[in-house]
C-alpha atoms as a PDB file:
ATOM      1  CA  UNK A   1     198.738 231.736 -98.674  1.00  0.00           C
ATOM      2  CA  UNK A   2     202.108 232.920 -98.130  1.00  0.00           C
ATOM      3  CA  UNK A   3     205.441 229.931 -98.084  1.00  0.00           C
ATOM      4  CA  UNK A   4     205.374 230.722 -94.400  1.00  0.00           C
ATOM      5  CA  UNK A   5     202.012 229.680 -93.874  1.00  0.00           C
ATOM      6  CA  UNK A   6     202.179 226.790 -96.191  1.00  0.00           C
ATOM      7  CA  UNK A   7     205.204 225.702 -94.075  1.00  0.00           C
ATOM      8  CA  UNK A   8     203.575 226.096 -90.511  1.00  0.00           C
ATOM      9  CA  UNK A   9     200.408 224.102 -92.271  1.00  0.00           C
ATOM     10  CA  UNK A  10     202.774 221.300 -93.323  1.00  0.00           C
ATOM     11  CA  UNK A  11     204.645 221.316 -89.832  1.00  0.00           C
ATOM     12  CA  UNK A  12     201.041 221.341 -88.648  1.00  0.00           C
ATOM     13  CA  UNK A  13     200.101 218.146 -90.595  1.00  0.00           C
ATOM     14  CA  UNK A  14     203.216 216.349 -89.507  1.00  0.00           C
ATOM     15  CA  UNK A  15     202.654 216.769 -85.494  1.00  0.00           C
ATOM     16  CA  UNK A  16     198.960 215.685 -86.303  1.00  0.00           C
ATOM     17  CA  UNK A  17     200.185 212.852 -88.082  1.00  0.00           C
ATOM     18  CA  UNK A  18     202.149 212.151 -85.693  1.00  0.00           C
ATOM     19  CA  UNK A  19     199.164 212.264 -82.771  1.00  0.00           C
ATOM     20  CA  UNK A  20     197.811 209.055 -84.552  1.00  0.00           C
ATOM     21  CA  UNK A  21     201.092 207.093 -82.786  1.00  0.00           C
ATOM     22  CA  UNK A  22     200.246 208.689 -79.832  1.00  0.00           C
ATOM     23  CA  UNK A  23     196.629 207.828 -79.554  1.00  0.00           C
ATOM     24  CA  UNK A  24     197.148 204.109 -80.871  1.00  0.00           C
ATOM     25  CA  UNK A  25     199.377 203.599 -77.926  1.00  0.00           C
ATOM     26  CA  UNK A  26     197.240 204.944 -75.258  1.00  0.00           C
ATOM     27  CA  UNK A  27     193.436 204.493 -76.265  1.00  0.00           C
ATOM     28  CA  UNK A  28     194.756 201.028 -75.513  1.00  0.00           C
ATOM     29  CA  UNK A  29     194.807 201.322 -71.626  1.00  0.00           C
ATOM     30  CA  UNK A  30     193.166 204.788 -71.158  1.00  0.00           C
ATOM     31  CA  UNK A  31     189.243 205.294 -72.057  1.00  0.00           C
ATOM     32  CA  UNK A  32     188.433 207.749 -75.232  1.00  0.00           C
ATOM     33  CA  UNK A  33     186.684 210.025 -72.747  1.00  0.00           C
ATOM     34  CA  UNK A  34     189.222 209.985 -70.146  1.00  0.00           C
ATOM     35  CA  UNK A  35     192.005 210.043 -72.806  1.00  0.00           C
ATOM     36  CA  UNK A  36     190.716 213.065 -74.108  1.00  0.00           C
ATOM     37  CA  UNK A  37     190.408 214.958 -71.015  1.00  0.00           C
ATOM     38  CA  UNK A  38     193.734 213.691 -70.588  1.00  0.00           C
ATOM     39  CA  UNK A  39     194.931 215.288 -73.718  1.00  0.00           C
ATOM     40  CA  UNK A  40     193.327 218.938 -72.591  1.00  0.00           C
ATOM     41  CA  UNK A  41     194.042 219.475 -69.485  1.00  0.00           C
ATOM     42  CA  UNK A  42     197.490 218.512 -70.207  1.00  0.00           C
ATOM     43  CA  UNK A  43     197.781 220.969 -72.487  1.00  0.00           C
ATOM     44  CA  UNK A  44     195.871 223.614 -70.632  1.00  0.00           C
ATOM     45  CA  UNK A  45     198.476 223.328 -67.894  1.00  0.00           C
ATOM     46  CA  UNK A  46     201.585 223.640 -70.391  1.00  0.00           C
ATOM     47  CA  UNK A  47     200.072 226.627 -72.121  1.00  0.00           C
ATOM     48  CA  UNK A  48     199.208 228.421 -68.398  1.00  0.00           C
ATOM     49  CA  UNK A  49     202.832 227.823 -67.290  1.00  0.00           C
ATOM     50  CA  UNK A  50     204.142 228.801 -71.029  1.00  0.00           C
ATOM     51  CA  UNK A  51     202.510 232.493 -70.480  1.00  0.00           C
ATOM     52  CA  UNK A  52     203.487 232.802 -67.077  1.00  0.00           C
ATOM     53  CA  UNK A  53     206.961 232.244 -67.984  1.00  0.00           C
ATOM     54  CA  UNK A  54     206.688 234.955 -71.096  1.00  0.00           C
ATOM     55  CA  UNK A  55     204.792 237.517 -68.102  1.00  0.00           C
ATOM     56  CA  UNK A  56     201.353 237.276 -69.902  1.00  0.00           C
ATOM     57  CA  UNK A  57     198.719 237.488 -67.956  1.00  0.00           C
ATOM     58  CA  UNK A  58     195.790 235.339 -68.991  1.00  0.00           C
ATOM     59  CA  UNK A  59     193.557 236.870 -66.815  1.00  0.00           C
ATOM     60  CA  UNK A  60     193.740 240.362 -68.763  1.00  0.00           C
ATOM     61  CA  UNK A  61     191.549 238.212 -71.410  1.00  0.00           C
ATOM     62  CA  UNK A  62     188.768 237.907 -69.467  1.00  0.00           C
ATOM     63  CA  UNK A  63     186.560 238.870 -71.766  1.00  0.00           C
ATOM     64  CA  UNK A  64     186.805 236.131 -73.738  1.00  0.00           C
ATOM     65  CA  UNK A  65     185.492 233.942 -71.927  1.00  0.00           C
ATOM     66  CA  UNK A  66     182.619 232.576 -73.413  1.00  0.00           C
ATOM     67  CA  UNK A  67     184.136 232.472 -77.050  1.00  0.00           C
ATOM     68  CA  UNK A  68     186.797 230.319 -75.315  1.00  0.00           C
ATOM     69  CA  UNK A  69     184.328 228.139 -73.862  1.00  0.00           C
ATOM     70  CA  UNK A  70     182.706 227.871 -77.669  1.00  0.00           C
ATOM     71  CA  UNK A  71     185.990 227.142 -79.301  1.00  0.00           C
ATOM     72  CA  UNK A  72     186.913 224.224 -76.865  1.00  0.00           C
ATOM     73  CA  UNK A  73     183.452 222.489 -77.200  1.00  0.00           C
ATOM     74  CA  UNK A  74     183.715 222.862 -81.018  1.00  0.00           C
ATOM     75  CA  UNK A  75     187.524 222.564 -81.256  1.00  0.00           C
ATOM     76  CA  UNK A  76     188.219 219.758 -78.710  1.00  0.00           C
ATOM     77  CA  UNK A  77     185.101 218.021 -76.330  1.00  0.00           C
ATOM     78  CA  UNK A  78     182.584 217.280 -79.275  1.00  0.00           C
ATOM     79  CA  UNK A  79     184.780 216.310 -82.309  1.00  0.00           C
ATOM     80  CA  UNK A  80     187.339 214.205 -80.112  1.00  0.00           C
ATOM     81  CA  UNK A  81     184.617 213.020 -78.527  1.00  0.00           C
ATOM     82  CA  UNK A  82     182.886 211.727 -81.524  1.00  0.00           C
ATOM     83  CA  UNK A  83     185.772 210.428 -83.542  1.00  0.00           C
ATOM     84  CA  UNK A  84     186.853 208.458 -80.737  1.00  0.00           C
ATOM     85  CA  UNK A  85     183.161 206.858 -80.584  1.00  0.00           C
ATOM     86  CA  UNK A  86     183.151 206.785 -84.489  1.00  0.00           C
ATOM     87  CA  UNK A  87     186.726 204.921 -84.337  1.00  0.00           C
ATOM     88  CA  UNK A  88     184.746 201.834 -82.431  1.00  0.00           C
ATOM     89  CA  UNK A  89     182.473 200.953 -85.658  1.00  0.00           C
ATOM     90  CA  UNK A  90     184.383 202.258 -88.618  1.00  0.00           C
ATOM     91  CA  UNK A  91     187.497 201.591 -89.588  1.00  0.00           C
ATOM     92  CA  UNK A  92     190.508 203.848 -90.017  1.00  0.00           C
ATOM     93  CA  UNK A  93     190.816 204.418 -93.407  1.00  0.00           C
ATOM     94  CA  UNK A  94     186.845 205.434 -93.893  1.00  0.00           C
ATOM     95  CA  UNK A  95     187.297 207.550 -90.739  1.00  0.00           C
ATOM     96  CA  UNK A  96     190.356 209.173 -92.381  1.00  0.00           C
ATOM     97  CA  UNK A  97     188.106 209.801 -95.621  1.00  0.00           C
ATOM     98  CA  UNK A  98     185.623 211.248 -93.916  1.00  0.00           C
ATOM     99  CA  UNK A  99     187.536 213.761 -91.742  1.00  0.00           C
ATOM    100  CA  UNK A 100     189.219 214.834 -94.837  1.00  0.00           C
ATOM    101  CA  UNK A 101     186.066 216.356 -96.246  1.00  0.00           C
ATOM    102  CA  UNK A 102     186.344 218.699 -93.092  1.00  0.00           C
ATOM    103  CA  UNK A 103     187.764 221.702 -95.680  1.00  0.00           C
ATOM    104  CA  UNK A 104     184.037 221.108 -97.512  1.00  0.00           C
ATOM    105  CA  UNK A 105     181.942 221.992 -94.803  1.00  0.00           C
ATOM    106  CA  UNK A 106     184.949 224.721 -93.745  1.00  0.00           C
ATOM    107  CA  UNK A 107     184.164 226.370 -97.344  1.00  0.00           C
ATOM    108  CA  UNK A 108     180.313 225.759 -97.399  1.00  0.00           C
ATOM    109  CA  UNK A 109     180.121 227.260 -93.484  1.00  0.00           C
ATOM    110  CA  UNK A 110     183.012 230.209 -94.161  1.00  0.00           C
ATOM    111  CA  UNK A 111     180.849 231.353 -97.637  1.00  0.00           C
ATOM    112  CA  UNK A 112     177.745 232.115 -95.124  1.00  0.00           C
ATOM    113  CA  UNK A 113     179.582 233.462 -91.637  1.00  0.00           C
ATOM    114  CA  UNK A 114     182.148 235.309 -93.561  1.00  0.00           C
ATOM    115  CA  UNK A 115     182.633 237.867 -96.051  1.00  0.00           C
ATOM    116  CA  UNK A 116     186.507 236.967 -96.905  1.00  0.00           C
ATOM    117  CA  UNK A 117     186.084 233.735 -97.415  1.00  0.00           C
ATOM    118  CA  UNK A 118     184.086 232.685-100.514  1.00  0.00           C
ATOM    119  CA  UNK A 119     183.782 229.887-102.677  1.00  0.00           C
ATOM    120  CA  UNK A 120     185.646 229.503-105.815  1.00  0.00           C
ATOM    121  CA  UNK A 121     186.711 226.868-108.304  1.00  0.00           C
ATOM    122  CA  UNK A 122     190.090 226.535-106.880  1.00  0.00           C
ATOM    123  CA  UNK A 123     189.376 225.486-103.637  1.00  0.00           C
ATOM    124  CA  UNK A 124     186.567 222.806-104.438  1.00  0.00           C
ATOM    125  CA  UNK A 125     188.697 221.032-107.692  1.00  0.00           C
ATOM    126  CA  UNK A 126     191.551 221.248-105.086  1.00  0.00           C
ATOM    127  CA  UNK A 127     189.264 219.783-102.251  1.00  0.00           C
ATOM    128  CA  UNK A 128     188.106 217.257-104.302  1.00  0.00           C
ATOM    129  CA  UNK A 129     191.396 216.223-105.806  1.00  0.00           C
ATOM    130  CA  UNK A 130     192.944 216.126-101.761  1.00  0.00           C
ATOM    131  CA  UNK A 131     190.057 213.459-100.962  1.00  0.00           C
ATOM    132  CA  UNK A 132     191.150 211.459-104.392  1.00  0.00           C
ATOM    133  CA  UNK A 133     194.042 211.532-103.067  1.00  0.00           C
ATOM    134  CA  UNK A 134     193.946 210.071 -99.664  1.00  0.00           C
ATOM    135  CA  UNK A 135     190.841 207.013-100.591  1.00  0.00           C
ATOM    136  CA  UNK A 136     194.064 206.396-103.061  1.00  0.00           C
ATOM    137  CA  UNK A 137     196.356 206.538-100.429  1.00  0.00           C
ATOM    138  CA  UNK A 138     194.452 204.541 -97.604  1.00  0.00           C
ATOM    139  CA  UNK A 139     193.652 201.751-100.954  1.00  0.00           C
ATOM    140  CA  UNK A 140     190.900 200.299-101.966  1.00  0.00           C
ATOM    141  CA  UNK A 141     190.821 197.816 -99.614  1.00  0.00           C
ATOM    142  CA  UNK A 142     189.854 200.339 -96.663  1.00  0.00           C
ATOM    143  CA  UNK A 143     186.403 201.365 -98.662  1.00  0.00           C
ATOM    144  CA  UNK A 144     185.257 198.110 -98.021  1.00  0.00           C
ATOM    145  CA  UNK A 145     184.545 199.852 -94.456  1.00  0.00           C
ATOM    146  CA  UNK A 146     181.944 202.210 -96.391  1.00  0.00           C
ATOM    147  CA  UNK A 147     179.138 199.490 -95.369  1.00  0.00           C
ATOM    148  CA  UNK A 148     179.597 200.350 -91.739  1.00  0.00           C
ATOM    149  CA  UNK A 149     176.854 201.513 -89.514  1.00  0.00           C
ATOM    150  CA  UNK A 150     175.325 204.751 -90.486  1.00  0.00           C
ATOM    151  CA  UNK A 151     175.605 206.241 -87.205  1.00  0.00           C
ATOM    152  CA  UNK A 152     179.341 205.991 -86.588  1.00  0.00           C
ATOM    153  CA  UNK A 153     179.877 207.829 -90.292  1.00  0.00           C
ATOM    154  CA  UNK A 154     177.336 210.636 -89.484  1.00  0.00           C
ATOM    155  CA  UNK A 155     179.377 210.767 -86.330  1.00  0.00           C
ATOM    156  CA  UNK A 156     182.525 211.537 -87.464  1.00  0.00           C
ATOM    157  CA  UNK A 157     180.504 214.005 -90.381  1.00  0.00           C
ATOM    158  CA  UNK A 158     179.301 215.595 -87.394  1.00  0.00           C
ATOM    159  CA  UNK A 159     182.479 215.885 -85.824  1.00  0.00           C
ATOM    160  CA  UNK A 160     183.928 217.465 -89.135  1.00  0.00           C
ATOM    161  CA  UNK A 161     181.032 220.259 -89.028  1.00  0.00           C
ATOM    162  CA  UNK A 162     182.145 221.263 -85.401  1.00  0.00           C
ATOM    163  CA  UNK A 163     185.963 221.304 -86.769  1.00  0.00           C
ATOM    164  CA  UNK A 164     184.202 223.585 -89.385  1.00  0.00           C
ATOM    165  CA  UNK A 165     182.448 226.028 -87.625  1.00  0.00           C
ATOM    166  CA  UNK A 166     185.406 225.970 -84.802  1.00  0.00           C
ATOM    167  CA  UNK A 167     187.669 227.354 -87.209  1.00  0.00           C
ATOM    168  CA  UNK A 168     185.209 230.391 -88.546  1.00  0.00           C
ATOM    169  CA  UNK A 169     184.766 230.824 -84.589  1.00  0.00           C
ATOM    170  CA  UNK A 170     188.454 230.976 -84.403  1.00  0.00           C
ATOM    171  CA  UNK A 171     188.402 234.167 -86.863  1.00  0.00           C
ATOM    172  CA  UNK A 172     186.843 236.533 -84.103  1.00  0.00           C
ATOM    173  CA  UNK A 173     189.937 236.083 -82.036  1.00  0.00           C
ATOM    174  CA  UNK A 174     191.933 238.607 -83.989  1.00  0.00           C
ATOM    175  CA  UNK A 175     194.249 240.604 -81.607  1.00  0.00           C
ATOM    176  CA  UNK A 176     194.377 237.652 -79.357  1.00  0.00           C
ATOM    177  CA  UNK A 177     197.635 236.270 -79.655  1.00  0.00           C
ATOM    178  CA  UNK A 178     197.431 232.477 -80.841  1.00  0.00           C
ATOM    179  CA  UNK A 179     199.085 231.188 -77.328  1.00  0.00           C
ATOM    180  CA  UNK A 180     196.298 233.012 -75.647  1.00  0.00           C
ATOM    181  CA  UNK A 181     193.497 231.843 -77.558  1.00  0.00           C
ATOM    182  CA  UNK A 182     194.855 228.351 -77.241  1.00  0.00           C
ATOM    183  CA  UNK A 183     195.213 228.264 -73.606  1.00  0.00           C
ATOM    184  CA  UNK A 184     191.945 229.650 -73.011  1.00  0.00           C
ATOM    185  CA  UNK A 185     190.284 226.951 -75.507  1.00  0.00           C
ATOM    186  CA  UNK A 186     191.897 224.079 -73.596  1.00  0.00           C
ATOM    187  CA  UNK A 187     191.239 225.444 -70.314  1.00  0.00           C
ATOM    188  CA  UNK A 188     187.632 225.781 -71.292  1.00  0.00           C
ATOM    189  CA  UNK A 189     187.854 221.720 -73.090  1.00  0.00           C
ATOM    190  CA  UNK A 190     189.241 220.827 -69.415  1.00  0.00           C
ATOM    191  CA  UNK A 191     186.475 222.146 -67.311  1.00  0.00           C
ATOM    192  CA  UNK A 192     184.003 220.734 -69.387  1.00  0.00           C
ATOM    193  CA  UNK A 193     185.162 217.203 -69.786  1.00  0.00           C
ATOM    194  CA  UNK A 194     186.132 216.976 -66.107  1.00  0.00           C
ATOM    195  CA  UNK A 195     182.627 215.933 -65.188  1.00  0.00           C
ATOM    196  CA  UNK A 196     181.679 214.377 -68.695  1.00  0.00           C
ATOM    197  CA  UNK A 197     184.374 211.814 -67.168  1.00  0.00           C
ATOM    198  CA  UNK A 198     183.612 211.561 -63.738  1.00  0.00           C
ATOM    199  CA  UNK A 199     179.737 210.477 -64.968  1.00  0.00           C
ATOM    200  CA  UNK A 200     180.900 208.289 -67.888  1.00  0.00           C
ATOM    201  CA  UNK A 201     184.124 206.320 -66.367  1.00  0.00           C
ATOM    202  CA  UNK A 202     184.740 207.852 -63.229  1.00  0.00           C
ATOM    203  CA  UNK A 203     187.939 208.527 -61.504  1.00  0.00           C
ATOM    204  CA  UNK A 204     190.575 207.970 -63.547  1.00  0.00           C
ATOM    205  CA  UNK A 205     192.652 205.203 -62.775  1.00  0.00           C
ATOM    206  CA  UNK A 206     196.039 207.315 -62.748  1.00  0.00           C
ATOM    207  CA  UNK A 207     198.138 204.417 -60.827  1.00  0.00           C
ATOM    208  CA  UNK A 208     197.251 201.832 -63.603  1.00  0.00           C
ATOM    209  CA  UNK A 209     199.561 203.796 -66.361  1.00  0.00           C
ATOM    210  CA  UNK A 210     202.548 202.824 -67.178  1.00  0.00           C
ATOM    211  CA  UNK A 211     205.424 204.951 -68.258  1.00  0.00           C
ATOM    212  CA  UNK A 212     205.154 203.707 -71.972  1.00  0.00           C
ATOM    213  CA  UNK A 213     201.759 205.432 -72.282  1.00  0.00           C
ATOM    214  CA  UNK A 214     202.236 208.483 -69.773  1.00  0.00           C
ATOM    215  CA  UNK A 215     205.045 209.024 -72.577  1.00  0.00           C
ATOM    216  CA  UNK A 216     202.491 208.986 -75.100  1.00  0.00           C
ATOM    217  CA  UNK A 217     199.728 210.678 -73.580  1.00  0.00           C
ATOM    218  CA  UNK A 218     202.484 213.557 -73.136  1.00  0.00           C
ATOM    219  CA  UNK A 219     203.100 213.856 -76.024  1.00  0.00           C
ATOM    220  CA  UNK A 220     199.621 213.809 -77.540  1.00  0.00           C
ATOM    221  CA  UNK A 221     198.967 216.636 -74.905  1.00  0.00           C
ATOM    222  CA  UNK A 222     202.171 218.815 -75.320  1.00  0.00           C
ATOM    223  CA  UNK A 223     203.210 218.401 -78.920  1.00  0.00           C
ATOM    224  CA  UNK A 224     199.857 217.081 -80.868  1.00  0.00           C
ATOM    225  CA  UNK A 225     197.576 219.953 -78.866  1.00  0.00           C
ATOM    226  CA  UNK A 226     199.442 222.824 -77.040  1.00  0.00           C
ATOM    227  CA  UNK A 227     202.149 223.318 -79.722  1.00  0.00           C
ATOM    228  CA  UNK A 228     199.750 222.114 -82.330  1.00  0.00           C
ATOM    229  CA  UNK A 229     196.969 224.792 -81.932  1.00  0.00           C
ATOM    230  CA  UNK A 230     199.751 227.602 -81.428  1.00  0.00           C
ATOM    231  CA  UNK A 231     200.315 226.458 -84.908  1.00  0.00           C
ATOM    232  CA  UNK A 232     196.532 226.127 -86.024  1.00  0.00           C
ATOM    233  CA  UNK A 233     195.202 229.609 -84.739  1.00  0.00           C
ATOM    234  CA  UNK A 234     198.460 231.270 -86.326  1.00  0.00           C
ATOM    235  CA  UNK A 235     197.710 229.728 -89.633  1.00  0.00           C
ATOM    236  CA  UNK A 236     193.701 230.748 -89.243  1.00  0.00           C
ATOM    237  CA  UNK A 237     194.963 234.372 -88.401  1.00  0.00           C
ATOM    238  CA  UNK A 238     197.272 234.709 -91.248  1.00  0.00           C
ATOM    239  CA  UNK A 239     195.910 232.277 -93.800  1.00  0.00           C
ATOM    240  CA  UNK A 240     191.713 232.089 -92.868  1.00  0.00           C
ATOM    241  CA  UNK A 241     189.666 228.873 -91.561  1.00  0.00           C
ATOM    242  CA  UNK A 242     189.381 227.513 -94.625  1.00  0.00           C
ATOM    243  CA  UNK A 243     193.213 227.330 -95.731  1.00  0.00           C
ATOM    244  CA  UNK A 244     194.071 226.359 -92.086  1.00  0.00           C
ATOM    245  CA  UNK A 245     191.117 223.063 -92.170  1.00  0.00           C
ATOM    246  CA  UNK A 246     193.056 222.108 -95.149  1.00  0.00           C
ATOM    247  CA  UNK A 247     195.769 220.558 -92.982  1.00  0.00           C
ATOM    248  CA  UNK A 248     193.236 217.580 -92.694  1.00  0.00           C
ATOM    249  CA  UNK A 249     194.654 216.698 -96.492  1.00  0.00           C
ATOM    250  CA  UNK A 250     197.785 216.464 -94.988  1.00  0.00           C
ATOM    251  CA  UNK A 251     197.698 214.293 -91.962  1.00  0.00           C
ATOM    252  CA  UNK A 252     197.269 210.969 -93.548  1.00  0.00           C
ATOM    253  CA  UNK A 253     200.356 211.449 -95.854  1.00  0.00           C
ATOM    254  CA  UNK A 254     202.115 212.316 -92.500  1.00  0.00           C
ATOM    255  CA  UNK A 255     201.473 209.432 -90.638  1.00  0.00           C
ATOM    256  CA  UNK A 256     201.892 206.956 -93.207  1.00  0.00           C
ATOM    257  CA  UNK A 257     205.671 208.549 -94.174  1.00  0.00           C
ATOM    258  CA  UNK A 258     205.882 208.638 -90.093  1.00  0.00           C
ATOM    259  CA  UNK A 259     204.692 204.833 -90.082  1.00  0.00           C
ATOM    260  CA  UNK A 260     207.260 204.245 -93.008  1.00  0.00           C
ATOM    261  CA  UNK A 261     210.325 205.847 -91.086  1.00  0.00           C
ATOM    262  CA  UNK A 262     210.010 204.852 -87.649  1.00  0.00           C
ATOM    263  CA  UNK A 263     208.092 201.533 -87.914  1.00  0.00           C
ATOM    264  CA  UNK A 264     209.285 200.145 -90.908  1.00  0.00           C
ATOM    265  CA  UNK A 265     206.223 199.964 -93.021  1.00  0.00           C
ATOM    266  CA  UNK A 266     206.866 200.064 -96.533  1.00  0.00           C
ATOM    267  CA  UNK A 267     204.929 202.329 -99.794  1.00  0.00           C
ATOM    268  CA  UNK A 268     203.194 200.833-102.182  1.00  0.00           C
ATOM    269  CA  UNK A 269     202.585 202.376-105.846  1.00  0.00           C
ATOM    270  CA  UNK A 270     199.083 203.785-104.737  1.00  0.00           C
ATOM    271  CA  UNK A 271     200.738 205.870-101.890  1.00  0.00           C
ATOM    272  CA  UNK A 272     202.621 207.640-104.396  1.00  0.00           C
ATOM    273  CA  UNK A 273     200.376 208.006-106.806  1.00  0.00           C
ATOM    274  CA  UNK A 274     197.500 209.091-103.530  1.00  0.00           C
ATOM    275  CA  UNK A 275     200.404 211.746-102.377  1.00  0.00           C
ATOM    276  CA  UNK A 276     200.427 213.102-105.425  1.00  0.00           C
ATOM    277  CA  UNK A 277     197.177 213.945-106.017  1.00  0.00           C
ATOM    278  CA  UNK A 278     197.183 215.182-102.649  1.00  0.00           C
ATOM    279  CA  UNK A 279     200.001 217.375-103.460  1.00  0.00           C
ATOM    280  CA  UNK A 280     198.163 218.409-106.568  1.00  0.00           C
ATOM    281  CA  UNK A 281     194.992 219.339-105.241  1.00  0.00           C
ATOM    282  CA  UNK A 282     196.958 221.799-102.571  1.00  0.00           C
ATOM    283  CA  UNK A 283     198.579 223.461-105.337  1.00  0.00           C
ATOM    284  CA  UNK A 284     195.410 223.856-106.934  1.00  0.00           C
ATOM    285  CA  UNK A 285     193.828 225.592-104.021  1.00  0.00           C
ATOM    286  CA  UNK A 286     197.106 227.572-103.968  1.00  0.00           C
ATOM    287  CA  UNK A 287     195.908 229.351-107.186  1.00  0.00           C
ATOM    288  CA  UNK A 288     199.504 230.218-108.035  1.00  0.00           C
ATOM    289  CA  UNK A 289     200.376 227.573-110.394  1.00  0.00           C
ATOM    290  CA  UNK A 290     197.473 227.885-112.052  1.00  0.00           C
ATOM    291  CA  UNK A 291     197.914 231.547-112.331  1.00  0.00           C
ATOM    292  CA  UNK A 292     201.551 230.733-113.972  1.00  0.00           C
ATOM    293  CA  UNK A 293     200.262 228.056-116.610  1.00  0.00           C
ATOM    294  CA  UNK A 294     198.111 230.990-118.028  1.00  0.00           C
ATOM    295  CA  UNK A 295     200.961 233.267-118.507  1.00  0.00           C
ATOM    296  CA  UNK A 296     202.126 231.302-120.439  1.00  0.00           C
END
């Protein structure tokens, strides 16, 4: 990966880090399912009005259409969709664990859809030493969650396959520019959770909102998920699906320095020491430090 790409995966982490404030506020009022429609079509509508104002025409994409439709079922309307119903039996730090072994399945999927992408020893000691680092990070006290149901962890597993084979999905959008693909993937998410929602909770209850979490539902639609996937299909372009899935390493140390700045919550020696590992198992996957201390 080039520093460009390891910065727009780090600016990456931080807005998705950031989504968890965002969420935590609404999910409170709004219904998973609804919220996540919410979150889509929000950011469908942003991206549309984004190309109109740079004189692209979505349209001229047409033939897209059905890869767009794949990307925001995979991408958006079954792994939201799943975490949201894993989130109701497990806690947060197991669901955090879990999601973080989304770059496994990325480099088990990408080594049999894709013939630039293989396995090596990098990635999987740097994999392994990412997930070290964030059941250090979340403490031990979160694995006590481990002895939840067996359905709500399979969910979110489930939810990190479809993140997996999303991103290798992602790969046969080359010459699509990354606002394009993005719009048509949430366009796609919208139409398909619009009647998901209107069977599971019905109308949405739009004059119940307050302004508190409008604000946050905006921003988890136009920062955590237009912006965001600008981001995420520039990095897959550039970098592959398997360096771009490795942004789920990343999150957790985002929101907890986000919860330590803005909320006041305070780090504890194992969020160091979790960061670091973190921070060492990236640099592993990197290859270029490695490559350095043999030089030598």
């Amino acid at each position: 990966m080039t520093g460009f790409a390891w910065a727009q995966l780090f600016l990456l982490g931080a807005i998705w880090g950031g989504s968890f404030f965002f969420a935590r506020i609404a999910v409170q009022v709004v219904p998973p399912l609804t919220l996540v429609l919410f979150r889509v079509a929000i950011a469908a509508l942003a991206l549309h009005l984004y190309l109109l104002a740079r004189g692209i025409n979505f349209w001229s994409y047409r033939q897209h259409a059905l890869k767009f439709a794949g990307l925001g079922l995979l991408m958006n309307v079954i792994p939201f969709s799943l975490l949201f119903i894993g989130q109701t039996a497990l806690g947060a730090g197991v669901e955090a664990i879990l999601n973080a072994t989304t770059p496994i399945w990325t480099v088990v999927v990408a080594a049999f859809l894709t013939v630039d992408e293989k396995v090596t020893v990098n990635k999987i000691a740097g994999i392994l030493l990412g997930i070290a680092g964030i059941v250090t990070l979340i403490g031990p006290g979160a694995l006590t969650g481990l002895g939840g149901p067996l359905w709500a962890e399979m969910l979110v597993i489930a939810a990190t396959l479809s993140y997996a084979f999303a991103g290798i999905l992602a790969k046969r959008f080359k010459g699509v520019p990354p606002t394009v693909t993005s719009t048509g993937q949430m366009t796609a998410a919208t139409l398909i959770m619009i009647p998901i929602v209107l069977f599971w909770d019905g109308v949405p209850q739009i004059a119940t909102i307050d302004g508190g979490v409008w604000a946050a539902i905006l921003g988890l639609g136009l920062l955590s998920t237009a912006y965001a996937y600008i981001l995420y299909f520039s990095i897959v372009q550039t970098a592959g699906a398997t360096n771009a899935s490795l942004v789920t390493l990343i999150v957790p140390v985002s929101a907890i320095l986000l919860g330590t700045i803005f909320l006041g919550e305070r780090l504890a020696a194992h969020d160091f020491l979790g960061m670091g590992l973190i921070a060492l198992g990236l640099l592993t996957i990197d290859g270029r430090l490695i490559t350095a201390m043999r030089k030598r």
